[in-house]
Protein backbone atom coordinates (compact mmCIF):
# COMPACT_ATOMS: atom_id res chain seq x y z
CA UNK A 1 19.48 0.57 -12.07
CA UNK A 2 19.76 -2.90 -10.29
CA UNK A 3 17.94 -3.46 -6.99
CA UNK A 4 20.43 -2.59 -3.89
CA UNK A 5 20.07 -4.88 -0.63
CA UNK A 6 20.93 -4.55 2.48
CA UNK A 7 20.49 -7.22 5.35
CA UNK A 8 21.47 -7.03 8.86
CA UNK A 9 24.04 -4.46 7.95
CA UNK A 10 25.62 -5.59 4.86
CA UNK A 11 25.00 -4.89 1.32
CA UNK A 12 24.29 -8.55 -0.63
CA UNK A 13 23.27 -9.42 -4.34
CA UNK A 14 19.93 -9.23 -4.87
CA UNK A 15 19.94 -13.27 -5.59
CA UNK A 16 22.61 -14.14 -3.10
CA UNK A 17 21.45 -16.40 -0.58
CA UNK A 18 21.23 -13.99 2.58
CA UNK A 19 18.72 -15.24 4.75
CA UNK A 20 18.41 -18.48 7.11
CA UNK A 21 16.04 -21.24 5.91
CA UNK A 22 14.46 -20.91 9.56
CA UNK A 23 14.02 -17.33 9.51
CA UNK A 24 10.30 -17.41 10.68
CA UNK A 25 9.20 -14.69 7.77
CA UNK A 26 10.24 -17.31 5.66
CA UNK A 27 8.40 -20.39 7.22
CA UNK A 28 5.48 -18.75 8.78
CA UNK A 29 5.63 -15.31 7.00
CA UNK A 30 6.12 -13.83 10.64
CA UNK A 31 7.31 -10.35 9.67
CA UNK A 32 6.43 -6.64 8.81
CA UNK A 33 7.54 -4.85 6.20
CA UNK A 34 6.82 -0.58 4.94
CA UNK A 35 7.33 0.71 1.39
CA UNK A 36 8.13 4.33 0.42
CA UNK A 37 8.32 6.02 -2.59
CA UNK A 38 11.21 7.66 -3.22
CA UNK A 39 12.40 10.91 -4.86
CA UNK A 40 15.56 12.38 -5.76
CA UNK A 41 17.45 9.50 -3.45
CA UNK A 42 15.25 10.23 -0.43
CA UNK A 43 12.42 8.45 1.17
CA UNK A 44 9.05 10.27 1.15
CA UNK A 45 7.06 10.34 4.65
CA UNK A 46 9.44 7.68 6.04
CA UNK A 47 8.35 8.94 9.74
CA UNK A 48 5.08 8.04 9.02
CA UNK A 49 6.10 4.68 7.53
CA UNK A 50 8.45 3.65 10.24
CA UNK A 51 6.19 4.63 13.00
CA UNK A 52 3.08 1.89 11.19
CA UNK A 53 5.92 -0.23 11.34
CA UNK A 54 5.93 0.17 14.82
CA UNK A 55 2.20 -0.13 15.18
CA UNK A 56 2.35 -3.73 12.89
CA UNK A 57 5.40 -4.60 15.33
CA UNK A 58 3.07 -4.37 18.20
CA UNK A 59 0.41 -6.01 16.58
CA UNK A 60 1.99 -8.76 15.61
CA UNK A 61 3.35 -9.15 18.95
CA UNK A 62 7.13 -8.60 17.88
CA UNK A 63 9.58 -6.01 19.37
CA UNK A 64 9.61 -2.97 18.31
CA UNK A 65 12.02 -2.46 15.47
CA UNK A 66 15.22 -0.67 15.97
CA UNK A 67 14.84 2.70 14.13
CA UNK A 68 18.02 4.17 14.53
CA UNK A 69 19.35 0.80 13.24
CA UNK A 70 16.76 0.85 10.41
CA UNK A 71 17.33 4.77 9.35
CA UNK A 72 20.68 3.97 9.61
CA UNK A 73 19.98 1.38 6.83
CA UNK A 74 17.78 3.44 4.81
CA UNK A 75 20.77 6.16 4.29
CA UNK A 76 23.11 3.62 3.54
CA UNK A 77 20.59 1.68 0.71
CA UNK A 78 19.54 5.00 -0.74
CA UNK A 79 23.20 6.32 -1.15
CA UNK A 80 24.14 3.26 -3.10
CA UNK A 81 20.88 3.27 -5.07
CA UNK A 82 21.42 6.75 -6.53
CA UNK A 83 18.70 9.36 -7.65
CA UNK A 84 17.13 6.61 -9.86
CA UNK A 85 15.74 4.75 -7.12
CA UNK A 86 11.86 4.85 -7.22
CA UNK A 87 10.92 2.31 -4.32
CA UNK A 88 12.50 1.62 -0.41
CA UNK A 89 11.18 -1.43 1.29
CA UNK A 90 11.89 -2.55 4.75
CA UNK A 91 11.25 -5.25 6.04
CA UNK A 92 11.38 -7.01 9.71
CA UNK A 93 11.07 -11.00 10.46
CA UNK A 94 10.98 -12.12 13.60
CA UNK A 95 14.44 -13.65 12.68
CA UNK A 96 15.63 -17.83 13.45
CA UNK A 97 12.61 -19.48 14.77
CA UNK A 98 10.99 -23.02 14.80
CA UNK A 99 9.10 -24.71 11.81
CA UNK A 100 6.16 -24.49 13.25
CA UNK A 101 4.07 -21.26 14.24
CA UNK A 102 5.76 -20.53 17.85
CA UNK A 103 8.29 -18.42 18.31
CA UNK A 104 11.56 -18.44 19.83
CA UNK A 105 13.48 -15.43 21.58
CA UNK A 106 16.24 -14.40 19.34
CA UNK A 107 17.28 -11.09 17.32
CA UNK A 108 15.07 -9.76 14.09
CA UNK A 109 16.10 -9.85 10.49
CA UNK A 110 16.30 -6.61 9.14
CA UNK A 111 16.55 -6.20 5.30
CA UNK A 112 16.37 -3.16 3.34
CA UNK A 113 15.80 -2.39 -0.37
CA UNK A 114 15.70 -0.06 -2.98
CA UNK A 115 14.60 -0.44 -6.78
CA UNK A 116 12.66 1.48 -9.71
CA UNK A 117 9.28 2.33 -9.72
CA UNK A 118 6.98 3.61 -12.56
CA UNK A 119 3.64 3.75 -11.59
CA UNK A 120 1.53 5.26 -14.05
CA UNK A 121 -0.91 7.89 -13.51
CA UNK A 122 -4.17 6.02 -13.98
CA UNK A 123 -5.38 2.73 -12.51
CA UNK A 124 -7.56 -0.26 -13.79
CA UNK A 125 -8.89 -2.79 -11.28
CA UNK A 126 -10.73 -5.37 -11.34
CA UNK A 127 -13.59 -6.80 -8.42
CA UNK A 128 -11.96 -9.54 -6.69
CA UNK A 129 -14.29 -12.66 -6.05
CA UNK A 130 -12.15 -12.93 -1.99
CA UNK A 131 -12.78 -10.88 0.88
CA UNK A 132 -11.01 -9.34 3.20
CA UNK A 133 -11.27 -10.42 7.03
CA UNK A 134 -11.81 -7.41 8.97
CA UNK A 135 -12.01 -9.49 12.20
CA UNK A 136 -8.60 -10.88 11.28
CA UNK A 137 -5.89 -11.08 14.15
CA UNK A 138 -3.58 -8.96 11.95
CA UNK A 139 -6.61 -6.72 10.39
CA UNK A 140 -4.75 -3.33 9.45
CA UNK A 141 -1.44 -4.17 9.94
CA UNK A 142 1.33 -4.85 6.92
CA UNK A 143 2.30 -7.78 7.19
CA UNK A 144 4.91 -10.13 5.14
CA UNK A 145 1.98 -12.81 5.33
CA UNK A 146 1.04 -11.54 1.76
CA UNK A 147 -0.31 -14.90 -0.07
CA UNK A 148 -3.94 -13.37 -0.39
CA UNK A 149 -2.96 -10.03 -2.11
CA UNK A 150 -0.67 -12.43 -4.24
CA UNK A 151 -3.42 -14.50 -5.19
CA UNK A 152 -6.11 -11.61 -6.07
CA UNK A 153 -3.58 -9.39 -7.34
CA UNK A 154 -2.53 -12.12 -9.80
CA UNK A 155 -6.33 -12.93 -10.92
CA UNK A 156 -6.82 -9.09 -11.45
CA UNK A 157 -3.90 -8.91 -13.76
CA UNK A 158 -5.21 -12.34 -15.34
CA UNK A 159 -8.45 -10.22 -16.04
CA UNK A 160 -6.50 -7.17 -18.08
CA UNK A 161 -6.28 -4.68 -14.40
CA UNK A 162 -3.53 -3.71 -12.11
CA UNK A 163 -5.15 -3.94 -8.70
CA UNK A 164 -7.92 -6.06 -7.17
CA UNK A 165 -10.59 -4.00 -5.11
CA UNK A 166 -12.17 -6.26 -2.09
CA UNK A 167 -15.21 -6.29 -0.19
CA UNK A 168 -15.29 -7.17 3.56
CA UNK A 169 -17.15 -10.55 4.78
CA UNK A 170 -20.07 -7.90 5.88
CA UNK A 171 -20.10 -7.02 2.21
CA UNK A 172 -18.66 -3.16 2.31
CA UNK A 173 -16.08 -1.80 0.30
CA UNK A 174 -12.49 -2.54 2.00
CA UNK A 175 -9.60 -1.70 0.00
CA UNK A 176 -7.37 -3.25 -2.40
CA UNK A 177 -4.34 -5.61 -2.14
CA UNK A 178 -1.82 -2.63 -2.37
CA UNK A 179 -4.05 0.58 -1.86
CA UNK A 180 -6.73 2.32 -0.37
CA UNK A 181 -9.87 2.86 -2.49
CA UNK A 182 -11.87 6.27 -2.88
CA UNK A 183 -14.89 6.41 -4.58
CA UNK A 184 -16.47 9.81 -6.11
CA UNK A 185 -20.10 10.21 -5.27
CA UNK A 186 -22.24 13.05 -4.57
CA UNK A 187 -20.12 15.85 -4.79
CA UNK A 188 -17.42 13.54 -2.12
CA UNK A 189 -14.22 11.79 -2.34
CA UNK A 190 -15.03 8.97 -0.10
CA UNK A 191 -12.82 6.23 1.54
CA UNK A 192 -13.51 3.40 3.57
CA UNK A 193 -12.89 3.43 7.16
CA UNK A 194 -10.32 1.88 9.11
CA UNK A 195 -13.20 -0.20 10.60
CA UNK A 196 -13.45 -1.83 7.67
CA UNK A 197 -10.30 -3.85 7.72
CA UNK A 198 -8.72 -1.74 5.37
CA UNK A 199 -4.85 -0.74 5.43
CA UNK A 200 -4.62 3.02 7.55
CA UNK A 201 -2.57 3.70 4.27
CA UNK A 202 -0.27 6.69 4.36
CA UNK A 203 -1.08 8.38 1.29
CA UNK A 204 -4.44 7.88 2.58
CA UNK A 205 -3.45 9.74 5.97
CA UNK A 206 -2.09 12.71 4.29
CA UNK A 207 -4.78 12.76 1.58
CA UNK A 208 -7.07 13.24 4.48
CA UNK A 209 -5.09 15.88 6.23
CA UNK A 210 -4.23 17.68 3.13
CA UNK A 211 -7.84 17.70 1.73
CA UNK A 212 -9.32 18.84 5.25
CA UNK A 213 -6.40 22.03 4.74
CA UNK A 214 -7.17 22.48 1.06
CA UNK A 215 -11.50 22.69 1.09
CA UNK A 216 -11.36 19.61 -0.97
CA UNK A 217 -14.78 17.08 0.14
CA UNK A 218 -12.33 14.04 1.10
CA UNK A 219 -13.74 12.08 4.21
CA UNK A 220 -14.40 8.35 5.58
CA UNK A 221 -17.62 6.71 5.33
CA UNK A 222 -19.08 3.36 4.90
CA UNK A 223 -19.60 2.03 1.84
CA UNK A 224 -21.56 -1.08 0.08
CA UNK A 225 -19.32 -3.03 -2.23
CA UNK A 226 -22.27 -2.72 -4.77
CA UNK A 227 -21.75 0.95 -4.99
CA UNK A 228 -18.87 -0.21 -7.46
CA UNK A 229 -22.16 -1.01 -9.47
CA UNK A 230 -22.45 2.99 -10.33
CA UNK A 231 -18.73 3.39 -11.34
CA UNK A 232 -19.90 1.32 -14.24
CA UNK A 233 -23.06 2.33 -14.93
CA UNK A 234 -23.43 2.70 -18.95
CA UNK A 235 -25.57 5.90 -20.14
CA UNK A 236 -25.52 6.70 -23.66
CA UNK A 237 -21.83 8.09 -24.28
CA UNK A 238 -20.46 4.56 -23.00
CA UNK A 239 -18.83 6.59 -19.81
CA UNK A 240 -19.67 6.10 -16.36
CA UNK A 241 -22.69 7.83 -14.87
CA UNK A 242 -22.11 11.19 -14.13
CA UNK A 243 -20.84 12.35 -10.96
CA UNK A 244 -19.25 8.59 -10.14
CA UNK A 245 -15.39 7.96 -9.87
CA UNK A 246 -12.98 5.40 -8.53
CA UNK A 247 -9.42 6.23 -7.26
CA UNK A 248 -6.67 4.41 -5.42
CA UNK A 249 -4.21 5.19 -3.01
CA UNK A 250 -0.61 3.99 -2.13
CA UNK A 251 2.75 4.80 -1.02
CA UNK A 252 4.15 4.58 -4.84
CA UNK A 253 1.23 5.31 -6.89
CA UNK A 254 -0.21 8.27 -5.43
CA UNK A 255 -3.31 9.04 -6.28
CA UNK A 256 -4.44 6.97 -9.18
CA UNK A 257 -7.96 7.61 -11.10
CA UNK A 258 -9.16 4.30 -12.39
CA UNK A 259 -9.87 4.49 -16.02
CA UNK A 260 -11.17 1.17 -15.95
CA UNK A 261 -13.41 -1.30 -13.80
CA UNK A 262 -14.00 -5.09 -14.94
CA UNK A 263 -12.64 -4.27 -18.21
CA UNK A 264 -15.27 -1.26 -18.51
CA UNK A 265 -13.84 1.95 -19.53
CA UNK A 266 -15.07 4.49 -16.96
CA UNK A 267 -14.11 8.46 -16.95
CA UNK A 268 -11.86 9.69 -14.54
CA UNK A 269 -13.72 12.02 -11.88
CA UNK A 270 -13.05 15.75 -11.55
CA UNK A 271 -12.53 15.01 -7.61
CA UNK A 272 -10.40 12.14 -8.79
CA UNK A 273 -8.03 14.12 -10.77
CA UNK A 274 -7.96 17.42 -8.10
CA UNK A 275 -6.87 14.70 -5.74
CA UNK A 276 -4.31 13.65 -7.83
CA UNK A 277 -3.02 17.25 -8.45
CA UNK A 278 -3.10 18.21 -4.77
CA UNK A 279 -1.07 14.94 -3.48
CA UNK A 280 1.30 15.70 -6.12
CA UNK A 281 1.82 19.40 -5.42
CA UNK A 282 1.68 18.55 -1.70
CA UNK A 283 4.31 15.93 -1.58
CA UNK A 284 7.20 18.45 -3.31
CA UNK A 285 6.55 20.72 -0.02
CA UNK A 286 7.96 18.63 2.39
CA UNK A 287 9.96 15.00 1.85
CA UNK A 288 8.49 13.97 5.33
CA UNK A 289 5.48 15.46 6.34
């Protein structure tokens, strides 16, 4: 299945020139954007996703999007992608602006896309050597500015993962450049706090809720980027040390177990996996929780 496009209400080639060369998410990367996974030609949680776009709209200091105009969009995209689609993204700029950083008044860019998607059940990241700025003017929002996930995600993937985990510049576990982390210690399922710059990642909100309904130990805390250290901690059947896990979290993966940390083959955790089975058998319930 090709990617299907839509922008500002009309469906374009996905290399057709659509866009002005002074749209400011072009120039300045002044724009929003929300991915969903999608099943059987319908977008999973897109509530949730459109209302952080709202919250990244506000933070940025851009209007709040249109939904009805974006929903609108959404059923029009997924109708022409068919049940293969795997992947929605929408995306807001803050439309014609100057070269520089200001802004003028004028009317956002909306575009709207749909695409495969095969994530695969397990993860394998890599430590990135950059930080994330938790003090940041656009801390926890998703923004189009992407250039450092680009960067780390490419430098991972240089180093045999698929994902780059980052510290904060106060050194504590953050997230990575597409997904929230969890790490498996002590009997917990343990995820950084929003505090910590990190995304507030929707899988991660449900995974949350969901674990909270179910019994299953899933909570926030604080967390030193050296507790990575453990996750690959040899003992004598080359695994990781017992009772340690990594996972990830994101709107088209899931729940991924890593399998593999710095090119060190670690076990998947028990807490890991029963996180990964509960998302799963959560998700079928309801297409937007």
């Amino acid at each position: 299945m090709s990617i299907v496009v839509w922008v500002d209400g009309s469906f374009v080639e996905p290399r057709e020139r659509a866009l002005s060369a002074l749209d400011h998410g072009v120039t300045v990367g002044d724009g929003i954007f929300e991915t969903c996974a999608v099943y059987g030609g319908q977008a999973f949680a897109l509530t949730r996703h459109l209302r952080r776009l709202g919250r990244s709209a506000a933070g940025m200091g851009l209007p709040e999007p249109d939904e009805e105009r974006i929903r609108d969009g959404v059923a029009q995209v997924l109708a022409a992608a068919g049940a293969s689609a795997g992947r929605l993204r929408v995306t807001v700029t803050g439309g014609f602006g100057p070269l520089g950083s200001g802004r003028e008044d004028g009317a956002e860019t909306v575009v709207i896309a749909a695409g495969p998607a095969s994530p695969g059940p397990t993860s394998r990241a890599v430590r990135s050597p950059w930080v994330r700025n938790e003090r940041s003017a656009v801390a926890g929002l998703k923004t189009t500015s992407y250039a450092e996930n680009v960067v780390a995600l490419a430098d991972a993937v240089a180093r045999g993962g698929d994902e780059a985990i980052l510290a904060n510049t106060v050194g504590e576990l953050c997230e990575g450049t597409g997904a929230n982390v969890l790490v498996e210690v002590g009997g917990e399922l343990l995820t950084p706090p929003l505090s910590s710059g990190c995304l507030a990642g929707i899988t991660r909100e449900l995974l949350l809720e969901w674990a909270a309904e179910d019994g299953l130990p899933v909570r926030e805390a604080r967390l030193p980027f050296g507790i990575l250290d453990q996750v690959v901690n040899p003992v004598p059947d080359g695994g990781a040390a017992p009772g340690v896990g990594l996972a990830l979290a994101g709107s088209v993966r899931n729940i991924q177990p890593v399998v593999s940390l710095d090119g060190v083959p670690v076990a998947a955790g028990a807490l890991s996996l029963a996180a990964r089975e509960l998302f799963d058998r959560r998700r079928r319930e309801r297409m937007d929780p």
